[in-house]
PDB file of N, CA and C in Angstrom:
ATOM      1  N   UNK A   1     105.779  79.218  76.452  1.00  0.00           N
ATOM      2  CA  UNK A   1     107.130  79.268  76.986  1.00  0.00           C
ATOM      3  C   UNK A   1     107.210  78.365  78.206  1.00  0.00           C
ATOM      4  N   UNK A   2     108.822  77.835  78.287  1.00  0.00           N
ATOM      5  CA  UNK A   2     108.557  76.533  79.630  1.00  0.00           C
ATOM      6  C   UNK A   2     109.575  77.207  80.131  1.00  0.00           C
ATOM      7  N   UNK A   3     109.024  76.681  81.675  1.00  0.00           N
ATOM      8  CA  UNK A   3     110.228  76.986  82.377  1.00  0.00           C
ATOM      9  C   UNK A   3     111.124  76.784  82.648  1.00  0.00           C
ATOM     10  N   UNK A   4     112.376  77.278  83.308  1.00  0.00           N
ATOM     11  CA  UNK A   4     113.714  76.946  83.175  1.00  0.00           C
ATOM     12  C   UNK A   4     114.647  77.312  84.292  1.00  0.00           C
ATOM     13  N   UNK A   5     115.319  77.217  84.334  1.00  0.00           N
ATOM     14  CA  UNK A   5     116.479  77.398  85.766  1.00  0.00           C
ATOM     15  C   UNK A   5     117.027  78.879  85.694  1.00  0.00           C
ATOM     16  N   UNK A   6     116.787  79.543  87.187  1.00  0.00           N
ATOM     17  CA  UNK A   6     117.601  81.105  86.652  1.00  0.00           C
ATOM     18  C   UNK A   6     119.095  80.392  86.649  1.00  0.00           C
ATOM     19  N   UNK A   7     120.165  81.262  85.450  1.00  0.00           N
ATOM     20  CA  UNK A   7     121.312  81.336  84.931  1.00  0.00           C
ATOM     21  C   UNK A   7     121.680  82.092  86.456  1.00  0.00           C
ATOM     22  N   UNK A   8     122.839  81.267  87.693  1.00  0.00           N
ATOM     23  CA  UNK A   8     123.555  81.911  88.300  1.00  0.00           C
ATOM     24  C   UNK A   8     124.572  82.694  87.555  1.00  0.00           C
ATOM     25  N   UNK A   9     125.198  82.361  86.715  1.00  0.00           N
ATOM     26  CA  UNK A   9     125.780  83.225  85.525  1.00  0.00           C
ATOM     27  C   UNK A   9     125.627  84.597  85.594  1.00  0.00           C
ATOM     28  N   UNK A  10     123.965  84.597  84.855  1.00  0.00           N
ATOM     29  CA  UNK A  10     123.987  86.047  83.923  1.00  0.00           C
ATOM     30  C   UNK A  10     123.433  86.713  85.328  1.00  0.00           C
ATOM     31  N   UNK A  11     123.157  86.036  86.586  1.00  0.00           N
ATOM     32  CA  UNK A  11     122.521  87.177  87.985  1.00  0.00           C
ATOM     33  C   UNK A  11     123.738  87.565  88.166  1.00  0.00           C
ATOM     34  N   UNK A  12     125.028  86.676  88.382  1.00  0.00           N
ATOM     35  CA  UNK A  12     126.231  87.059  89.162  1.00  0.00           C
ATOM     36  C   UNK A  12     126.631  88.014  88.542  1.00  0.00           C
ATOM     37  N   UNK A  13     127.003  88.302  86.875  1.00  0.00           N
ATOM     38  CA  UNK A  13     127.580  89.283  86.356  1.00  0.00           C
ATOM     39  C   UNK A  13     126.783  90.176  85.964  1.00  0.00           C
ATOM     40  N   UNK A  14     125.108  90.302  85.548  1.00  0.00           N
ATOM     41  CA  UNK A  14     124.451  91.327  86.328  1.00  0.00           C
ATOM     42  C   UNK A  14     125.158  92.523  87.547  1.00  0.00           C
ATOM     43  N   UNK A  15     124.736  91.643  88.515  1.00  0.00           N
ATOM     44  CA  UNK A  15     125.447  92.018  89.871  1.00  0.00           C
ATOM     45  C   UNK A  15     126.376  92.678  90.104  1.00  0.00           C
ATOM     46  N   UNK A  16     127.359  91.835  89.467  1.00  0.00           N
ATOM     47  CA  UNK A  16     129.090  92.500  89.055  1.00  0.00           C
ATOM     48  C   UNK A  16     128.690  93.949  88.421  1.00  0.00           C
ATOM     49  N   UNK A  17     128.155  94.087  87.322  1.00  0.00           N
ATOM     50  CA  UNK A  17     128.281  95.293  86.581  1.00  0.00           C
ATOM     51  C   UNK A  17     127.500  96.668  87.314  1.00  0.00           C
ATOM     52  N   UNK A  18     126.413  95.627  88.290  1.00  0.00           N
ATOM     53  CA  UNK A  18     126.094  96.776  89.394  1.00  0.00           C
ATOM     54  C   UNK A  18     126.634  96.957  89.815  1.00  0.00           C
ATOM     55  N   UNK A  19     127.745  96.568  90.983  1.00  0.00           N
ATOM     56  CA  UNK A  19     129.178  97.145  91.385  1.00  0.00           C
ATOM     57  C   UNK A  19     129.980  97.847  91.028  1.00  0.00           C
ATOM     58  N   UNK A  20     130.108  97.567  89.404  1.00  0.00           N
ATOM     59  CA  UNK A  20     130.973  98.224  89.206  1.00  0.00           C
ATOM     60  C   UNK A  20     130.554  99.922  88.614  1.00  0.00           C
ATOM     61  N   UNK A  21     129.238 100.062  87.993  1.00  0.00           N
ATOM     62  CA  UNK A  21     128.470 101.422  87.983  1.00  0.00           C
ATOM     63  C   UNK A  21     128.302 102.322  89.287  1.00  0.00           C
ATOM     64  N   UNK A  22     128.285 101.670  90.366  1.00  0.00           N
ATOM     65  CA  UNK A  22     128.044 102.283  91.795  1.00  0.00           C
ATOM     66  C   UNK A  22     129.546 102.623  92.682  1.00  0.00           C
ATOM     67  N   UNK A  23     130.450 101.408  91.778  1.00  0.00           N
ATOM     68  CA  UNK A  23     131.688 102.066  92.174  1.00  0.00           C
ATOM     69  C   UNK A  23     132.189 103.489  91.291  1.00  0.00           C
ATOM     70  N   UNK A  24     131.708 103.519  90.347  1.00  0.00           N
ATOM     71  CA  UNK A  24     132.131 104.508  89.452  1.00  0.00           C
ATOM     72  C   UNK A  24     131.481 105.922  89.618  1.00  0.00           C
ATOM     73  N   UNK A  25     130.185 105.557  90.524  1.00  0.00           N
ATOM     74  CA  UNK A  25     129.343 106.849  91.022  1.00  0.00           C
ATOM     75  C   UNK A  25     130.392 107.572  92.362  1.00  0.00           C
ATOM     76  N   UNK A  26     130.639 106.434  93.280  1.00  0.00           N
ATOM     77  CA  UNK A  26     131.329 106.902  94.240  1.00  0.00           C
ATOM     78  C   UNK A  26     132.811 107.647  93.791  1.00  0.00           C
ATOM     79  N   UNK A  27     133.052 107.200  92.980  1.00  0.00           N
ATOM     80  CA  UNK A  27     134.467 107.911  92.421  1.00  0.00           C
ATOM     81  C   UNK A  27     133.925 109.062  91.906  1.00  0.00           C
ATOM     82  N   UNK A  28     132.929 109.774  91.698  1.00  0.00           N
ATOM     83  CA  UNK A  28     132.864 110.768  91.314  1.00  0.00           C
ATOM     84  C   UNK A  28     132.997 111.986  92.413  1.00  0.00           C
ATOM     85  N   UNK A  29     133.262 113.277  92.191  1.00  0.00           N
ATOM     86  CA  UNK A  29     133.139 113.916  93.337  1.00  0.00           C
ATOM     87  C   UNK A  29     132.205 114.707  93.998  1.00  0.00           C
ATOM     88  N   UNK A  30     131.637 113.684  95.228  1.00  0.00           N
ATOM     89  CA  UNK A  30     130.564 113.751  95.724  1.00  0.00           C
ATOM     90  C   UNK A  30     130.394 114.883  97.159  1.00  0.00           C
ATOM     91  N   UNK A  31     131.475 114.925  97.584  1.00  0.00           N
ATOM     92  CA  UNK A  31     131.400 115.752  99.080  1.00  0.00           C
ATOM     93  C   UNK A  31     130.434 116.998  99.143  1.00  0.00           C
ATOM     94  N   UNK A  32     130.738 117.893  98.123  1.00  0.00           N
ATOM     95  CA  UNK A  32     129.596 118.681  98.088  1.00  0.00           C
ATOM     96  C   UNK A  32     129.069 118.517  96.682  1.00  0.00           C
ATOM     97  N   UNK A  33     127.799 119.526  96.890  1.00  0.00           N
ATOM     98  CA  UNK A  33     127.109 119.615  95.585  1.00  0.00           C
ATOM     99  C   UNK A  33     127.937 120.613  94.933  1.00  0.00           C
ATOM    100  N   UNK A  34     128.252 121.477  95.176  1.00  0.00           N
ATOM    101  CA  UNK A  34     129.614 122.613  94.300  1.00  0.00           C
ATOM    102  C   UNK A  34     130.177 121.930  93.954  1.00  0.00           C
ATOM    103  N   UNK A  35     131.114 120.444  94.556  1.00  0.00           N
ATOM    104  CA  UNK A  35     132.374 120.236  93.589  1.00  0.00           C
ATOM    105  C   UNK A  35     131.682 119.230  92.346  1.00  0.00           C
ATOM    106  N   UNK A  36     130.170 118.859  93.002  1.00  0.00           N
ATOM    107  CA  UNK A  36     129.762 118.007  91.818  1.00  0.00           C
ATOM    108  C   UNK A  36     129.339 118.246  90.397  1.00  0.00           C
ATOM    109  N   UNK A  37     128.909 119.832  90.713  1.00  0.00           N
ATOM    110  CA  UNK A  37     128.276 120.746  89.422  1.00  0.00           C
ATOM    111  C   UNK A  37     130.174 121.265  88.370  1.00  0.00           C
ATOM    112  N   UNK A  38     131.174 121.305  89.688  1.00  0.00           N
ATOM    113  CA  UNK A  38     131.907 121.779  88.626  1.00  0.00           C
ATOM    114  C   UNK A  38     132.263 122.178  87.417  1.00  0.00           C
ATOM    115  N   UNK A  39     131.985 120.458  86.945  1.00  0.00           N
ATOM    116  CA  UNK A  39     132.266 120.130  86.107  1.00  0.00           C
ATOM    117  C   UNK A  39     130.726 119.399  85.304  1.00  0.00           C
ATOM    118  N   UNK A  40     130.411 120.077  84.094  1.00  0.00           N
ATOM    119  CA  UNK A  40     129.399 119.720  83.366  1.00  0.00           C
ATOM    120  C   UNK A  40     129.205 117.581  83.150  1.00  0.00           C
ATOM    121  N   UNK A  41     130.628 117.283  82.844  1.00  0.00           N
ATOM    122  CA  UNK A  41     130.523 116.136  83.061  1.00  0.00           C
ATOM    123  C   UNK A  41     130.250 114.507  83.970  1.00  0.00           C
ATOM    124  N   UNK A  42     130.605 115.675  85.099  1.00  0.00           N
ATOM    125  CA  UNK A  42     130.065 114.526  86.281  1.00  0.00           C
ATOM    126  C   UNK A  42     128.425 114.350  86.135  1.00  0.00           C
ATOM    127  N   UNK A  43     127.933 115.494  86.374  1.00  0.00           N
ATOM    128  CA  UNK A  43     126.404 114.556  85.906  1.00  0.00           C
ATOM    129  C   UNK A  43     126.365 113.788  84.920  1.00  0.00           C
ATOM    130  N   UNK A  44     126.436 114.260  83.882  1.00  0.00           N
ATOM    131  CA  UNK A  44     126.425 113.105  82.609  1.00  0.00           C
ATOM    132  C   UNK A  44     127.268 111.880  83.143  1.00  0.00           C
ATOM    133  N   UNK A  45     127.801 111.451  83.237  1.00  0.00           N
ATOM    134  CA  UNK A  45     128.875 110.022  84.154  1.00  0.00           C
ATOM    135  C   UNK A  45     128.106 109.459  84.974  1.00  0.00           C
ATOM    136  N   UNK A  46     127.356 110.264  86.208  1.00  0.00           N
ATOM    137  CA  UNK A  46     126.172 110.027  87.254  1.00  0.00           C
ATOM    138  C   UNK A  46     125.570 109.220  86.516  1.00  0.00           C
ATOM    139  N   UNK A  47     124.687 110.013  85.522  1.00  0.00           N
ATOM    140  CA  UNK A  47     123.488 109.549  84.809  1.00  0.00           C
ATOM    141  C   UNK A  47     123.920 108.212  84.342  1.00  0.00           C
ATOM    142  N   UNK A  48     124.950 108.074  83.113  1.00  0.00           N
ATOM    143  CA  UNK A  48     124.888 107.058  82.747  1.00  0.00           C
ATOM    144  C   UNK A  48     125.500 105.813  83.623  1.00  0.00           C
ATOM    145  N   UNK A  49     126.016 105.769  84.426  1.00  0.00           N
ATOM    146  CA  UNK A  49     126.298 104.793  85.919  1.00  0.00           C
ATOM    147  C   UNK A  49     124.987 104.198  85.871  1.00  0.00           C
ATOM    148  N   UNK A  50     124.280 105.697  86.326  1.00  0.00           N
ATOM    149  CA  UNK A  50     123.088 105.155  87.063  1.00  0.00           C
ATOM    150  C   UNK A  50     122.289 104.030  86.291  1.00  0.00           C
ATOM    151  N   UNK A  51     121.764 104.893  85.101  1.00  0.00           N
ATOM    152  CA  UNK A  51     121.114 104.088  83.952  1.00  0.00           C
ATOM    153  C   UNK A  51     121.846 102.828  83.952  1.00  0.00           C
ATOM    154  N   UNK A  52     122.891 102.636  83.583  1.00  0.00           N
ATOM    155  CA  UNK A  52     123.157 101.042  83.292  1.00  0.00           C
ATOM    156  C   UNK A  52     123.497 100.349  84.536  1.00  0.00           C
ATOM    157  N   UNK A  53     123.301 101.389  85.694  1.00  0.00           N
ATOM    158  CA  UNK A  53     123.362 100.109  86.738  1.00  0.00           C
ATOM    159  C   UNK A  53     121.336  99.612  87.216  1.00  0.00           C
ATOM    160  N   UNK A  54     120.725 100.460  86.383  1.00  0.00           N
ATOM    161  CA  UNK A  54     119.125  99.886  87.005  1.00  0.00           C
ATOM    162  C   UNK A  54     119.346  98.971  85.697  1.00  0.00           C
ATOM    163  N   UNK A  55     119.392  99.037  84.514  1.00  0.00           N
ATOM    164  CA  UNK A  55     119.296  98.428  83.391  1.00  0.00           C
ATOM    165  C   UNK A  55     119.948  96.686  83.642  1.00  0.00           C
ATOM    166  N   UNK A  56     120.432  96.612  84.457  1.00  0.00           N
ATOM    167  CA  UNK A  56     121.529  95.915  85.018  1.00  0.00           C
ATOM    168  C   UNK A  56     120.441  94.906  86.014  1.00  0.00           C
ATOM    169  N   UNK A  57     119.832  95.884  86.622  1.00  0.00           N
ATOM    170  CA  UNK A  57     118.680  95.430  88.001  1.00  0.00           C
ATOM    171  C   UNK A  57     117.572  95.071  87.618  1.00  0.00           C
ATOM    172  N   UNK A  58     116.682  95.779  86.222  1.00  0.00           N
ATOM    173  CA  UNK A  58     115.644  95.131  85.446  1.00  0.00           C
ATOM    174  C   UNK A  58     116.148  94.354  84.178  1.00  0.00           C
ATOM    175  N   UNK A  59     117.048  93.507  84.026  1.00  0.00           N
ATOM    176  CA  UNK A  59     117.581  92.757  83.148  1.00  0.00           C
ATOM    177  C   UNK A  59     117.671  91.161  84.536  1.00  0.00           C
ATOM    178  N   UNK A  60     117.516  91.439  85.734  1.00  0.00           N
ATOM    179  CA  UNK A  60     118.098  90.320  86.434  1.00  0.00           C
ATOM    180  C   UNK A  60     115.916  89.719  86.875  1.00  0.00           C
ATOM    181  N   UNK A  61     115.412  90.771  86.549  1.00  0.00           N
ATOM    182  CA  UNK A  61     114.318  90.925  86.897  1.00  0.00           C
ATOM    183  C   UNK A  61     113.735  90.222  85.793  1.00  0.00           C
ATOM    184  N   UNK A  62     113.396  90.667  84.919  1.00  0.00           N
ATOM    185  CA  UNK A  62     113.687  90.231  83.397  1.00  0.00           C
ATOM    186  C   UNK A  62     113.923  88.741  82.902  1.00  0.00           C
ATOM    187  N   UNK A  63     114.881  87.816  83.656  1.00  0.00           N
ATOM    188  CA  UNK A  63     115.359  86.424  83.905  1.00  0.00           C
ATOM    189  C   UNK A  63     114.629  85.759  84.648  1.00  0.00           C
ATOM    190  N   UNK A  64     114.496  86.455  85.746  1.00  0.00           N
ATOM    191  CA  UNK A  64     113.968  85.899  86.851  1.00  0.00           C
ATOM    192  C   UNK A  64     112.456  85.320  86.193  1.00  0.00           C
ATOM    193  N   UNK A  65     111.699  86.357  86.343  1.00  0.00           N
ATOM    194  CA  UNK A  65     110.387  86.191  85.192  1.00  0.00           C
ATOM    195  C   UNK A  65     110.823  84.996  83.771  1.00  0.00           C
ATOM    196  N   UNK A  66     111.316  85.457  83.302  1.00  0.00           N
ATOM    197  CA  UNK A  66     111.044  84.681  81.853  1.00  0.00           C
ATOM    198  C   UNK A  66     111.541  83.007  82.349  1.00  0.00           C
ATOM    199  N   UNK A  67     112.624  83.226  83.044  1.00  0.00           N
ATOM    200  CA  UNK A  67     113.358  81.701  83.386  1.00  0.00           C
ATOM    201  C   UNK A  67     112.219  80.838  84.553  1.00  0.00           C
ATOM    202  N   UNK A  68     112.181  81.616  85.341  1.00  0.00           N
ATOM    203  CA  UNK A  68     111.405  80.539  86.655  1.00  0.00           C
ATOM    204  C   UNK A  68     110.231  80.913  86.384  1.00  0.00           C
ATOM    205  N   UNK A  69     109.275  81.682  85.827  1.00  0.00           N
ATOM    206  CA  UNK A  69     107.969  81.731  85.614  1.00  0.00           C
ATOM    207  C   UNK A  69     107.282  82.060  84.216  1.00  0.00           C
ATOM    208  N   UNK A  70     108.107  81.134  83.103  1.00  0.00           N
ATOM    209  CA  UNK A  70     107.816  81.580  82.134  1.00  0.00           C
ATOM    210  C   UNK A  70     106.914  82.547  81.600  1.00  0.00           C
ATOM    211  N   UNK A  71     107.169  84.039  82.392  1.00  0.00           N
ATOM    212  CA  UNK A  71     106.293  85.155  82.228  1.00  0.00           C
ATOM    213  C   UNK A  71     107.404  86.181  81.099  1.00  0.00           C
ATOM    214  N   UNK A  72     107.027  86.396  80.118  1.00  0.00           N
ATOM    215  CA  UNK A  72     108.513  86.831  79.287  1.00  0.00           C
ATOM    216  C   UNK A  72     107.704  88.760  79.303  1.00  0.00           C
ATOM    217  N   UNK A  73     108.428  89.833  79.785  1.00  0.00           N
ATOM    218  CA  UNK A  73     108.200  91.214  79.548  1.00  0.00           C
ATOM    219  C   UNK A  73     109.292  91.442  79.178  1.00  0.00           C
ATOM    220  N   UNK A  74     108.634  92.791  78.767  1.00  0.00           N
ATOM    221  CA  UNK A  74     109.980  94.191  78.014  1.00  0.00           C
ATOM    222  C   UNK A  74     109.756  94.947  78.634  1.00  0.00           C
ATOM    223  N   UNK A  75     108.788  95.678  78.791  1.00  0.00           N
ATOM    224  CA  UNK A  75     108.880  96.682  79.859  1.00  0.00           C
ATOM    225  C   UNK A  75     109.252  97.168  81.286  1.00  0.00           C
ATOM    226  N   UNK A  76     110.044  98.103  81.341  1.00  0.00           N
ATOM    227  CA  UNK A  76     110.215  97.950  83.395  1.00  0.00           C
ATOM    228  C   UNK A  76     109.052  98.193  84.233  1.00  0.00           C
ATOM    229  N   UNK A  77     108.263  98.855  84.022  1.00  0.00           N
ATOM    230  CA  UNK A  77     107.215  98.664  84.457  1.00  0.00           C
ATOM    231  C   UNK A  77     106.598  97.307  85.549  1.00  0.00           C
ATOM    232  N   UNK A  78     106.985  97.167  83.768  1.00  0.00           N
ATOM    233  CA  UNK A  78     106.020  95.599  84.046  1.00  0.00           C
ATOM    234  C   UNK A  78     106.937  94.354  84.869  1.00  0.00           C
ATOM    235  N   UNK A  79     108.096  94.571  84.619  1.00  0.00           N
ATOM    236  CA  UNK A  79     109.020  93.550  85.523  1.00  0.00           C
ATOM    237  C   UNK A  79     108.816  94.004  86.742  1.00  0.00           C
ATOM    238  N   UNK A  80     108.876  94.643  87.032  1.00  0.00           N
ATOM    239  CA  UNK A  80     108.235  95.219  88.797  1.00  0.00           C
ATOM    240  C   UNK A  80     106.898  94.460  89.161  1.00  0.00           C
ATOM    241  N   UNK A  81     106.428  95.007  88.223  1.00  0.00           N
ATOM    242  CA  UNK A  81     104.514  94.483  88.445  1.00  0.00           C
ATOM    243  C   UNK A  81     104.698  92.901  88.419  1.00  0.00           C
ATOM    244  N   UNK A  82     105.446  92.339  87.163  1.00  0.00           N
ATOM    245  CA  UNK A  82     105.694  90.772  87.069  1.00  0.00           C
ATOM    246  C   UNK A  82     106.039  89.901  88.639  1.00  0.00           C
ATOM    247  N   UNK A  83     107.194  90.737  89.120  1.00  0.00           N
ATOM    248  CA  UNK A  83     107.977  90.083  90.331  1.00  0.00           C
ATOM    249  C   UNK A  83     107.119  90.418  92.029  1.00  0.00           C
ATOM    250  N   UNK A  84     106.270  91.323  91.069  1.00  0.00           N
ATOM    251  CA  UNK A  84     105.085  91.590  92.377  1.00  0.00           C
ATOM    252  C   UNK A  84     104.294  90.220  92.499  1.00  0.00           C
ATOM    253  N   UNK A  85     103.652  90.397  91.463  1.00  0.00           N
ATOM    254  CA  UNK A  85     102.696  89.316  91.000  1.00  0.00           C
ATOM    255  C   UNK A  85     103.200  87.563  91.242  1.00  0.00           C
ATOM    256  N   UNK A  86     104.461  87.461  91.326  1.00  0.00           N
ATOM    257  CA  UNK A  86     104.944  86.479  91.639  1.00  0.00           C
ATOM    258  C   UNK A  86     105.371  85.969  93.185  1.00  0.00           C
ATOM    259  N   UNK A  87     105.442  87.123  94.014  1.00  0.00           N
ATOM    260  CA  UNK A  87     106.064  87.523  95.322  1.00  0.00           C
ATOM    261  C   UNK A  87     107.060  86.908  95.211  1.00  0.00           C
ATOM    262  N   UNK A  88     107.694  88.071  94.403  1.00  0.00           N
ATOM    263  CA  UNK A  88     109.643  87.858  94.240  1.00  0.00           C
ATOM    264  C   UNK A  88     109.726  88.899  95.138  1.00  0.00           C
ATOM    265  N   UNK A  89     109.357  90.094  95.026  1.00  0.00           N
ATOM    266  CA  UNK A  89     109.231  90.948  95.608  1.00  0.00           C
ATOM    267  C   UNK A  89     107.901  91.688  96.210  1.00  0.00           C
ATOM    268  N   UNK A  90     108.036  92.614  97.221  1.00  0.00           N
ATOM    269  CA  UNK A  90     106.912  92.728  98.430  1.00  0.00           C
ATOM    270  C   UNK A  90     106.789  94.177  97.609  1.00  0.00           C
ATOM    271  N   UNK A  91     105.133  94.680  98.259  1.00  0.00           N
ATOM    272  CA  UNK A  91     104.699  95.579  97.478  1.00  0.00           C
ATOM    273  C   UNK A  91     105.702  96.930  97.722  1.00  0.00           C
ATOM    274  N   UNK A  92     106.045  97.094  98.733  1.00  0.00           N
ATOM    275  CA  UNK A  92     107.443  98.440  99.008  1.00  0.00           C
ATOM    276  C   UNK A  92     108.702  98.103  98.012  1.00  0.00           C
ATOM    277  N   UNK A  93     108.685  97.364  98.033  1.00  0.00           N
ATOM    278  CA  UNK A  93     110.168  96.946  96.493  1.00  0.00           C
ATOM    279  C   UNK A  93     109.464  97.144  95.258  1.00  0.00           C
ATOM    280  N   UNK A  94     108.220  96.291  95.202  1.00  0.00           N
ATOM    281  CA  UNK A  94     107.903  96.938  93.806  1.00  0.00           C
ATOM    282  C   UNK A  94     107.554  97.956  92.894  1.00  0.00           C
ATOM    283  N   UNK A  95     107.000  98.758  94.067  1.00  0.00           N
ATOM    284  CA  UNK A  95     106.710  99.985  94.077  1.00  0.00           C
ATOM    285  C   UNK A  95     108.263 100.865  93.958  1.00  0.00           C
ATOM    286  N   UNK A  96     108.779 101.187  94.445  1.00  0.00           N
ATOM    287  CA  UNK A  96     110.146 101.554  94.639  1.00  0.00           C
ATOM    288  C   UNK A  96     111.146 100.961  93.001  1.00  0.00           C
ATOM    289  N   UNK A  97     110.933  99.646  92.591  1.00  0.00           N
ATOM    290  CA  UNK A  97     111.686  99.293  91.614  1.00  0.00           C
ATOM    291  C   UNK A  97     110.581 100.178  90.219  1.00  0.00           C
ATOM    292  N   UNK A  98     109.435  99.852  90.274  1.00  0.00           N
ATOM    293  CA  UNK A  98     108.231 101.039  89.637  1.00  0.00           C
ATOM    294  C   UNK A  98     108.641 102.479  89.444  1.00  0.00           C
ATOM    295  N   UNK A  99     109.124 102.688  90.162  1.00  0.00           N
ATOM    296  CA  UNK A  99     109.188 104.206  90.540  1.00  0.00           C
ATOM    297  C   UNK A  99     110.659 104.559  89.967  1.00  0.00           C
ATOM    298  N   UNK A 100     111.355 103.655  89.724  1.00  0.00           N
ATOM    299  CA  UNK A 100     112.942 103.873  89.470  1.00  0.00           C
ATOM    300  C   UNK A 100     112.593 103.413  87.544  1.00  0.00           C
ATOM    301  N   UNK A 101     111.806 102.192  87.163  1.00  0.00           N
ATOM    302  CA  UNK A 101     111.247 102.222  86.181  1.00  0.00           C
ATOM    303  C   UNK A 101     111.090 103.467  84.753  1.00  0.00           C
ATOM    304  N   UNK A 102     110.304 104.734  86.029  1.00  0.00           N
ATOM    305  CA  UNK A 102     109.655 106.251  85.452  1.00  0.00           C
ATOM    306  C   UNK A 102     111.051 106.764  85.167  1.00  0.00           C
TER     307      UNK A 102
END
């Protein structure tokens, strides 16, 4: 595999769709934990925000690797470990992006 230019493109709207999952967390109702359990559905909404906003964060990770260091993974894991290994990121981020990975 050769290398290639990261797509400002697919980081920016990445990005975007992280915004817009984290805006959709904050719209939920957060003030207390009572008004958050209310309703059975706000967690489920949480969850899936959440999920497609990391999915969102190891997909930009994902590019980064395959495009500028022709290192190509699937796993999140391993895109953590990849962007370690590259010092994209410092061992407290990778660890932390690792840990969000589980």
């Amino acid at each position: 595999m050769t290398r290639g230019k990261i797509s400002e493109a697919v980081v920016a709207r990445r990005i975007e769709w992280i915004r817009e999952m984290l805006a959709a967390i904050e719209e939920l109702p957060l003030r207390t934990k009572t008004d958050f359990l209310r309703d059975r559905h706000h967690a489920a909404a949480a969850e899936s925000y959440l999920r497609r906003a990391l999915e969102a964060l190891f997909d930009i990770g994902r590019h980064i690797l395959s495009r500028k260091f022709a290192s190509p993974v699937t796993e999140y894991k391993e895109i953590a470990l990849g962007l370690l290994e590259k010092k994209v990121l410092t061992p407290k981020e990778a660890e932390l992006l690792k840990d969000m990975a589980g």
